[in-house]
PDB file of N, CA and C in Angstrom:
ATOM      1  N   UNK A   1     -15.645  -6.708  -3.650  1.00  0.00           N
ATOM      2  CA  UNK A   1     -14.261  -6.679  -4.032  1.00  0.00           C
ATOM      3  C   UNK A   1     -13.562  -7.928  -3.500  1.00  0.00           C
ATOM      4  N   UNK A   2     -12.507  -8.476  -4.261  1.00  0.00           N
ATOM      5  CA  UNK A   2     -11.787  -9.182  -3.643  1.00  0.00           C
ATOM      6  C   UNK A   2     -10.469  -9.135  -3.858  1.00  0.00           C
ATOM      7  N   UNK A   3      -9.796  -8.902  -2.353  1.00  0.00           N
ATOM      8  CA  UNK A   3      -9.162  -8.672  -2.087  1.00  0.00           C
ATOM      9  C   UNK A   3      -7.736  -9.854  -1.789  1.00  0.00           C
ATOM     10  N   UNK A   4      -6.379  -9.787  -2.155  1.00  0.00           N
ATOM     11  CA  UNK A   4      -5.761 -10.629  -2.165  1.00  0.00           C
ATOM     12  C   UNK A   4      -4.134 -10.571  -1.009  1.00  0.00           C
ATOM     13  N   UNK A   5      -3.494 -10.659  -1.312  1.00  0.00           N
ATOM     14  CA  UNK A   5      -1.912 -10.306  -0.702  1.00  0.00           C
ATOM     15  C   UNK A   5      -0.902 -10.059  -1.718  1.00  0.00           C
ATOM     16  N   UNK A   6      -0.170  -8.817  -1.751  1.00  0.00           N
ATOM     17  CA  UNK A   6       0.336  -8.100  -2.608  1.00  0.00           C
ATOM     18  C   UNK A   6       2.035  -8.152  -2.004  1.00  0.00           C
ATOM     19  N   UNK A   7       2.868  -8.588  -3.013  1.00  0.00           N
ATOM     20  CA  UNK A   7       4.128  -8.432  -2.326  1.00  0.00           C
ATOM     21  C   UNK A   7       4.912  -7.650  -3.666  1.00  0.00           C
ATOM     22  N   UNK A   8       5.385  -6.787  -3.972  1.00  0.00           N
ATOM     23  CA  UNK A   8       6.012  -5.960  -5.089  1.00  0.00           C
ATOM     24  C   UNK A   8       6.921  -5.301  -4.942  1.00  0.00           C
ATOM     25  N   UNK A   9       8.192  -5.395  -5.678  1.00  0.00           N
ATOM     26  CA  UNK A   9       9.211  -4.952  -5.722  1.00  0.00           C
ATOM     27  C   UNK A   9       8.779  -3.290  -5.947  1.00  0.00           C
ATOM     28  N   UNK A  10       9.291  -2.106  -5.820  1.00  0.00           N
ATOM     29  CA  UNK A  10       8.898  -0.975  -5.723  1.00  0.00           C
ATOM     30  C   UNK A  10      10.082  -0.280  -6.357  1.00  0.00           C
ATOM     31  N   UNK A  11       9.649   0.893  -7.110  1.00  0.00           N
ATOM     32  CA  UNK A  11      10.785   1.926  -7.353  1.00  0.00           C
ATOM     33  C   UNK A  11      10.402   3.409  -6.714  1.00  0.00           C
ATOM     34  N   UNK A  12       8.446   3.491  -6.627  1.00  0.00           N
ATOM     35  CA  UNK A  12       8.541   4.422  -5.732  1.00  0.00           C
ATOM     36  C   UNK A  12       6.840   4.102  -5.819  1.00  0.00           C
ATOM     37  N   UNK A  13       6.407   4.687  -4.383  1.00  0.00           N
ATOM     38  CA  UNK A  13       5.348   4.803  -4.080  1.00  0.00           C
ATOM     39  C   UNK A  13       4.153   5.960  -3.882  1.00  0.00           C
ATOM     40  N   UNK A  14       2.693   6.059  -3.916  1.00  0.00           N
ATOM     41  CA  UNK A  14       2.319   6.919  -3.746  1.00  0.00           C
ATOM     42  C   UNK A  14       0.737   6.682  -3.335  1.00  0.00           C
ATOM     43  N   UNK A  15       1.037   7.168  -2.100  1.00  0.00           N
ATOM     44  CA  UNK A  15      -0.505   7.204  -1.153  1.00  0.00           C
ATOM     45  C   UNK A  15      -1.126   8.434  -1.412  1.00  0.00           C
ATOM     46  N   UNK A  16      -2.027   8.068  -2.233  1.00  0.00           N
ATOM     47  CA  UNK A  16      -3.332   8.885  -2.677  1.00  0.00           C
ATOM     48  C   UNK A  16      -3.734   9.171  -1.607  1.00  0.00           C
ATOM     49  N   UNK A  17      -3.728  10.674  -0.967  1.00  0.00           N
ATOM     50  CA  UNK A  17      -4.789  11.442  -0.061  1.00  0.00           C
ATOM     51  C   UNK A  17      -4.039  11.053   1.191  1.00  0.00           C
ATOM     52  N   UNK A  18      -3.187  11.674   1.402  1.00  0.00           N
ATOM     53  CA  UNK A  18      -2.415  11.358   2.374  1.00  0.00           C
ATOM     54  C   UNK A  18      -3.073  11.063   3.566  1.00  0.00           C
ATOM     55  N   UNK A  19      -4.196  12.359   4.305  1.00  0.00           N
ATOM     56  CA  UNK A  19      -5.303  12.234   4.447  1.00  0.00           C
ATOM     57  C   UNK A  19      -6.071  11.022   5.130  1.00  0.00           C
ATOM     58  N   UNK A  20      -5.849  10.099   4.123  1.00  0.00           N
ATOM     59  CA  UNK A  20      -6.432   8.492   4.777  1.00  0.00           C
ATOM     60  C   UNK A  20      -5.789   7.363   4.945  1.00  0.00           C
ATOM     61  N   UNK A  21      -4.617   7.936   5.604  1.00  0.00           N
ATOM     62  CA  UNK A  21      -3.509   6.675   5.825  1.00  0.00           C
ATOM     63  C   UNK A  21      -2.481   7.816   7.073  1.00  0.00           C
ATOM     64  N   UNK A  22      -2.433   6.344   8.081  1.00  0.00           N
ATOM     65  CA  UNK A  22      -1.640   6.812   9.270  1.00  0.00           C
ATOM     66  C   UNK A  22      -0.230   6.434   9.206  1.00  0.00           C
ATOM     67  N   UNK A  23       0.759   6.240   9.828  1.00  0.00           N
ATOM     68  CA  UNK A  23       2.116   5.966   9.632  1.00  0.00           C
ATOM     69  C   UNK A  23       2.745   5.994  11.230  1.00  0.00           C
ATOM     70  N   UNK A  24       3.059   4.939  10.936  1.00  0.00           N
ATOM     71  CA  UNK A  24       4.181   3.968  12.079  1.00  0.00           C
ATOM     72  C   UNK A  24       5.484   3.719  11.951  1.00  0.00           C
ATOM     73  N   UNK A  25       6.441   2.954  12.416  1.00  0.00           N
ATOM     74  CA  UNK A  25       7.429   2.778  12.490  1.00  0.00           C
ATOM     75  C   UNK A  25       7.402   1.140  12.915  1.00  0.00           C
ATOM     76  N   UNK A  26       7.473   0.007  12.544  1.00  0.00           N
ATOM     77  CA  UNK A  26       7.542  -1.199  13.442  1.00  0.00           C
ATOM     78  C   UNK A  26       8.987  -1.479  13.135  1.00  0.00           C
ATOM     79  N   UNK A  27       8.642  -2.759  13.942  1.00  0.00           N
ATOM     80  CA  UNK A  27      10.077  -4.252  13.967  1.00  0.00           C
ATOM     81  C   UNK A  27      10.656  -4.184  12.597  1.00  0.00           C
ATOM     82  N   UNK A  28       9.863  -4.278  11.903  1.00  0.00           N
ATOM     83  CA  UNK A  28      10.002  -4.857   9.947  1.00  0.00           C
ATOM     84  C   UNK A  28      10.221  -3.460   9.056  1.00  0.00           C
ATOM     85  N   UNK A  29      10.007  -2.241   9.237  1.00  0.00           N
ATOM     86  CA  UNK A  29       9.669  -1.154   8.437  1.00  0.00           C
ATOM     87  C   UNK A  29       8.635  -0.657   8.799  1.00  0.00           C
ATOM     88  N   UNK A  30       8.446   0.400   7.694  1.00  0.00           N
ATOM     89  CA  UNK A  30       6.919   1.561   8.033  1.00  0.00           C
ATOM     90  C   UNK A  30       5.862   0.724   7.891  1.00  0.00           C
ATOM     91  N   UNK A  31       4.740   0.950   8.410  1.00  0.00           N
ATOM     92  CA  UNK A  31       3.514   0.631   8.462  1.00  0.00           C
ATOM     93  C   UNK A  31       2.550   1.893   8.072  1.00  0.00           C
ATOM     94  N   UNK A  32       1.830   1.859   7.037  1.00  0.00           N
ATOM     95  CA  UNK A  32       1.191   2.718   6.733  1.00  0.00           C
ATOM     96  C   UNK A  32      -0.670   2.134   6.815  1.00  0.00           C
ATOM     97  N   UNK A  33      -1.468   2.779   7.855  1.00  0.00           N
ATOM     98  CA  UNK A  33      -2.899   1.718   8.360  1.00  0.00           C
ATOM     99  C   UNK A  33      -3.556   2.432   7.174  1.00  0.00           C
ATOM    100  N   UNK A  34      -4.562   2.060   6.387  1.00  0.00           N
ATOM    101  CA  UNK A  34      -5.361   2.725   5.531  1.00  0.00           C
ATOM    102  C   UNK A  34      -6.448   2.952   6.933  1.00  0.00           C
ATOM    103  N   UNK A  35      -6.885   4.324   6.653  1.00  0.00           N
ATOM    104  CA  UNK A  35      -8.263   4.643   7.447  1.00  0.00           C
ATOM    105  C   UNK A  35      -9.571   5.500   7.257  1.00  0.00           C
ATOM    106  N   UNK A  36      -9.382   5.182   5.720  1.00  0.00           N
ATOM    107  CA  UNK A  36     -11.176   5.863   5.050  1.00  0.00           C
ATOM    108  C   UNK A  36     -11.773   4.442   4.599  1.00  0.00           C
ATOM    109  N   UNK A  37     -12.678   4.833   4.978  1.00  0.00           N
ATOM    110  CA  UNK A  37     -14.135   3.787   4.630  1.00  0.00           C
ATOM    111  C   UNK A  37     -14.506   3.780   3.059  1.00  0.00           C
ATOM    112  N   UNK A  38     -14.674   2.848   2.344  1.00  0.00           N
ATOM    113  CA  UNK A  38     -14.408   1.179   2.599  1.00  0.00           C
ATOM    114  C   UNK A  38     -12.785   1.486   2.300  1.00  0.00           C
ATOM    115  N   UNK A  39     -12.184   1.834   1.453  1.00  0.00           N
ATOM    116  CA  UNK A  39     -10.630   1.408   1.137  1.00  0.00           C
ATOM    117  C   UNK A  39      -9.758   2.990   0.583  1.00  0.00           C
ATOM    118  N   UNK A  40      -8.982   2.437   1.026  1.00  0.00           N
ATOM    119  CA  UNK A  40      -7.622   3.786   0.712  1.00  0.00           C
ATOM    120  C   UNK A  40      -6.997   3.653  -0.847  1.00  0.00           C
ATOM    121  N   UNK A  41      -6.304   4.066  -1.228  1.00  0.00           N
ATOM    122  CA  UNK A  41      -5.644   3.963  -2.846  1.00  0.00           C
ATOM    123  C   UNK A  41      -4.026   4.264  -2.389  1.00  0.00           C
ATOM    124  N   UNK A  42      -3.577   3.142  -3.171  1.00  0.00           N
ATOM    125  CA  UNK A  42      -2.066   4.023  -3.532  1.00  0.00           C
ATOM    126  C   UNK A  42      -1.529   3.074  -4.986  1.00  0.00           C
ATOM    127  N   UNK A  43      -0.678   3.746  -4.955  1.00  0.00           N
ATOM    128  CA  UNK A  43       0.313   3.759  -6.526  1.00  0.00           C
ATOM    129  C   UNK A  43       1.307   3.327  -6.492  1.00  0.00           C
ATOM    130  N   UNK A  44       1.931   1.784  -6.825  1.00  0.00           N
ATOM    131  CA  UNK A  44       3.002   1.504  -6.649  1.00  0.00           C
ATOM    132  C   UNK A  44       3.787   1.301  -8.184  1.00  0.00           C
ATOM    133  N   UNK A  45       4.850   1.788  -8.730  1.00  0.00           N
ATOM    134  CA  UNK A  45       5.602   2.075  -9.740  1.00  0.00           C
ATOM    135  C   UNK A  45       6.682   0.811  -9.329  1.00  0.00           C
ATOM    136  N   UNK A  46       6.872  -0.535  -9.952  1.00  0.00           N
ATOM    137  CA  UNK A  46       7.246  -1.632  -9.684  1.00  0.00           C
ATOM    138  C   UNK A  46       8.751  -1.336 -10.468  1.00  0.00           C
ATOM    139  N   UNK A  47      10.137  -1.733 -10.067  1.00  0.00           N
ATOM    140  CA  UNK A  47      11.147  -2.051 -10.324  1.00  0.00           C
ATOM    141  C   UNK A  47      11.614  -1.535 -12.060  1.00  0.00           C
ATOM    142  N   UNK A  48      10.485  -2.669 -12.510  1.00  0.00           N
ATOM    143  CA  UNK A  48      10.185  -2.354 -14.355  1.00  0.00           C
ATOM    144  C   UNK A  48       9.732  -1.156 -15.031  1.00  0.00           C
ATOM    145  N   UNK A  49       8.939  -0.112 -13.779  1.00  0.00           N
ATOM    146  CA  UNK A  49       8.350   1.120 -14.299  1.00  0.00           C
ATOM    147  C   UNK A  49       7.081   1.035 -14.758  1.00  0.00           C
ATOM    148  N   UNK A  50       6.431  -0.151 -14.504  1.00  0.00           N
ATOM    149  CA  UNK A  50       5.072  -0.215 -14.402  1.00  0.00           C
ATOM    150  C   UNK A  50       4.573   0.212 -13.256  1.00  0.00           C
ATOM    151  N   UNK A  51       3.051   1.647 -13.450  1.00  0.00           N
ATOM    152  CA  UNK A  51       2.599   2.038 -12.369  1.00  0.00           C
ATOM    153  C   UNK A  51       1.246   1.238 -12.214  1.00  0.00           C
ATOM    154  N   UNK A  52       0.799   1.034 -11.001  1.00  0.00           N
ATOM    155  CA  UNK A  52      -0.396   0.566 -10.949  1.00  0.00           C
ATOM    156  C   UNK A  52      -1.430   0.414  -9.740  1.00  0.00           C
ATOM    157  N   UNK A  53      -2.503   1.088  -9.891  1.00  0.00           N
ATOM    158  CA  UNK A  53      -3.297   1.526  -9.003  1.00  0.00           C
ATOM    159  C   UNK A  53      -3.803  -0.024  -7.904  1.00  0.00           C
ATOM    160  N   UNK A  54      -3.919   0.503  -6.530  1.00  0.00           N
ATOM    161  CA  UNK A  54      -4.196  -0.452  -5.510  1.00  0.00           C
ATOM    162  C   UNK A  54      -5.385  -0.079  -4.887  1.00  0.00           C
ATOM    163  N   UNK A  55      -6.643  -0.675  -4.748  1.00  0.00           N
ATOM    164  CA  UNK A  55      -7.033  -0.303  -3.459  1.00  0.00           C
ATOM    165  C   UNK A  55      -6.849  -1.303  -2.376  1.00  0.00           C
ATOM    166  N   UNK A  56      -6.889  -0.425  -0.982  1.00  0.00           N
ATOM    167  CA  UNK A  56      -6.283  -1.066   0.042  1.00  0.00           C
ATOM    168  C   UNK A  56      -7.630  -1.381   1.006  1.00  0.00           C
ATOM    169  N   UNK A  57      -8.686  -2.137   1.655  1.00  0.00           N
ATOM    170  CA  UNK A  57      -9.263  -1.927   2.528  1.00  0.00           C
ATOM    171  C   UNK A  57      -9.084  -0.985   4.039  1.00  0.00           C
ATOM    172  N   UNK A  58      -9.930  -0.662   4.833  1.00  0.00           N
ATOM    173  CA  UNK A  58     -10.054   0.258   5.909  1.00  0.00           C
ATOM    174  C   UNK A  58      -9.328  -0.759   6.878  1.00  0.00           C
ATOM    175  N   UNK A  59      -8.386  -0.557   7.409  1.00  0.00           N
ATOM    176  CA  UNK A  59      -7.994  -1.081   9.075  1.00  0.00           C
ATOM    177  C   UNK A  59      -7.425  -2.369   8.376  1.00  0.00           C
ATOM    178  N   UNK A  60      -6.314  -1.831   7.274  1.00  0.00           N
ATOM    179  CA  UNK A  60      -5.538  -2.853   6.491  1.00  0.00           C
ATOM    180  C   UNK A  60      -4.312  -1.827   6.750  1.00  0.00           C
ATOM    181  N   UNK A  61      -3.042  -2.940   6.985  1.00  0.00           N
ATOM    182  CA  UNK A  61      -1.982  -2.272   7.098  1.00  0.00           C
ATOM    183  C   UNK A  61      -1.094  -2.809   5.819  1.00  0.00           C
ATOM    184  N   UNK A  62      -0.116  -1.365   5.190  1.00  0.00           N
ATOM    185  CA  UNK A  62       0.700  -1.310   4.040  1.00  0.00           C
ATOM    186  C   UNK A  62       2.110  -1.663   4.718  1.00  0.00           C
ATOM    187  N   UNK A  63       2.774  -3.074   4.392  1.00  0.00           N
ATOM    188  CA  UNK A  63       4.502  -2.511   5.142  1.00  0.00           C
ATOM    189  C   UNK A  63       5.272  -2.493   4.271  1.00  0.00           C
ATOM    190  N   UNK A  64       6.162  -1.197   4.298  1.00  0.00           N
ATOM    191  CA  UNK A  64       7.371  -1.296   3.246  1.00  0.00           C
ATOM    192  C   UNK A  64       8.927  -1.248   3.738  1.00  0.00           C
ATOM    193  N   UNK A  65       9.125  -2.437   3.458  1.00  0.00           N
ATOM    194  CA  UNK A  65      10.602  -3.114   3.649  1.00  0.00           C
ATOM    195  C   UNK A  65      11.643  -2.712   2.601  1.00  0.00           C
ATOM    196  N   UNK A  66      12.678  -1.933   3.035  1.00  0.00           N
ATOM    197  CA  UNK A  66      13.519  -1.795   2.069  1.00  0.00           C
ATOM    198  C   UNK A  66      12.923  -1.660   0.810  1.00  0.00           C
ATOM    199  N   UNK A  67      13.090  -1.972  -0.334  1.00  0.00           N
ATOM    200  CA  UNK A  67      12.647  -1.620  -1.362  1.00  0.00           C
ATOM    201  C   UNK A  67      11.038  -2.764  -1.687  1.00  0.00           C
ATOM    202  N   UNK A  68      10.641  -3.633  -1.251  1.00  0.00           N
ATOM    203  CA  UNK A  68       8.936  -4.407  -1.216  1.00  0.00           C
ATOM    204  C   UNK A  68       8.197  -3.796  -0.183  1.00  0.00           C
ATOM    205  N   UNK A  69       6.690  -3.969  -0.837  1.00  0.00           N
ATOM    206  CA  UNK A  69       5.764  -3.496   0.065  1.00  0.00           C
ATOM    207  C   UNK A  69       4.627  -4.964   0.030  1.00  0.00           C
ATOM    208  N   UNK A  70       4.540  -4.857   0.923  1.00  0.00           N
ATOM    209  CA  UNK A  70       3.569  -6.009   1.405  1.00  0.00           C
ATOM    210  C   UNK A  70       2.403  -5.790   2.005  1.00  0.00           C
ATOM    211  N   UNK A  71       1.086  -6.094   1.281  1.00  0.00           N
ATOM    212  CA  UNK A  71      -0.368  -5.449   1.736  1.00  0.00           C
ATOM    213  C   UNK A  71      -1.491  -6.209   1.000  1.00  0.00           C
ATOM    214  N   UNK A  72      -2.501  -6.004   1.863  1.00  0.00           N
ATOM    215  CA  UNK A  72      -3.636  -7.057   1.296  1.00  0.00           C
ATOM    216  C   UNK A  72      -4.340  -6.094   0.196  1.00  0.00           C
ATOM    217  N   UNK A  73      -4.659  -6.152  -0.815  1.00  0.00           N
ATOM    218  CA  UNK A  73      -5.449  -5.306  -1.536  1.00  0.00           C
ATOM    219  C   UNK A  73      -5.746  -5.784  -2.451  1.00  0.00           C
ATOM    220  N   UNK A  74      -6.435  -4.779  -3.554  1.00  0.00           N
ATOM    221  CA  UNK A  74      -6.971  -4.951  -4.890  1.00  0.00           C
ATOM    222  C   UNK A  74      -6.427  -4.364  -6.129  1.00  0.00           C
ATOM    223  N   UNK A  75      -6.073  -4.412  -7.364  1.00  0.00           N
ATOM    224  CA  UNK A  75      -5.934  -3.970  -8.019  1.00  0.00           C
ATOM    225  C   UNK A  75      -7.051  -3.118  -8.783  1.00  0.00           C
ATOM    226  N   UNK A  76      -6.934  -1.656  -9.071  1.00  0.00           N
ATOM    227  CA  UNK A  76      -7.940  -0.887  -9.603  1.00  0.00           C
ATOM    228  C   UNK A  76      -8.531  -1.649 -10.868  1.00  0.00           C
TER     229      UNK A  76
END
């Protein structure tokens, strides 16, 4: 897989399997760590109403700022 850096305006989000993702609080916004082997999934529904599947690698962190989320991943 290759994996890139994802920055997307958001209208709403959704972490597949809640299950395999932890949740923080930092400096910047939430931090959500993916933590199933090899990669986590979530669903981000962009500004325009396009939904579209992510995978995220293991011991990769999701941050969502106000309305962007910023994360290294893949597109399904």
């Amino acid at each position: 897989m290759v994996y890139s850096y994802q920055v997307v305006k958001f209208q709403t989000i959704s972490f597949v399997q809640g299950t395999h993702w932890s949740q923080s609080i930092g400096e910047k916004g939430i931090l959500y760590k993916s933590i199933k082997d090899p990669f986590s999934k979530i669903i981000v529904q962009s500004s325009n109403g396009t939904k579209k599947l992510y995978y995220v690698p293991k011991d990769r962190t999701v941050v969502v700022i106000n309305n962007t989320v910023h994360f290294l991943g893949e597109l399904a």
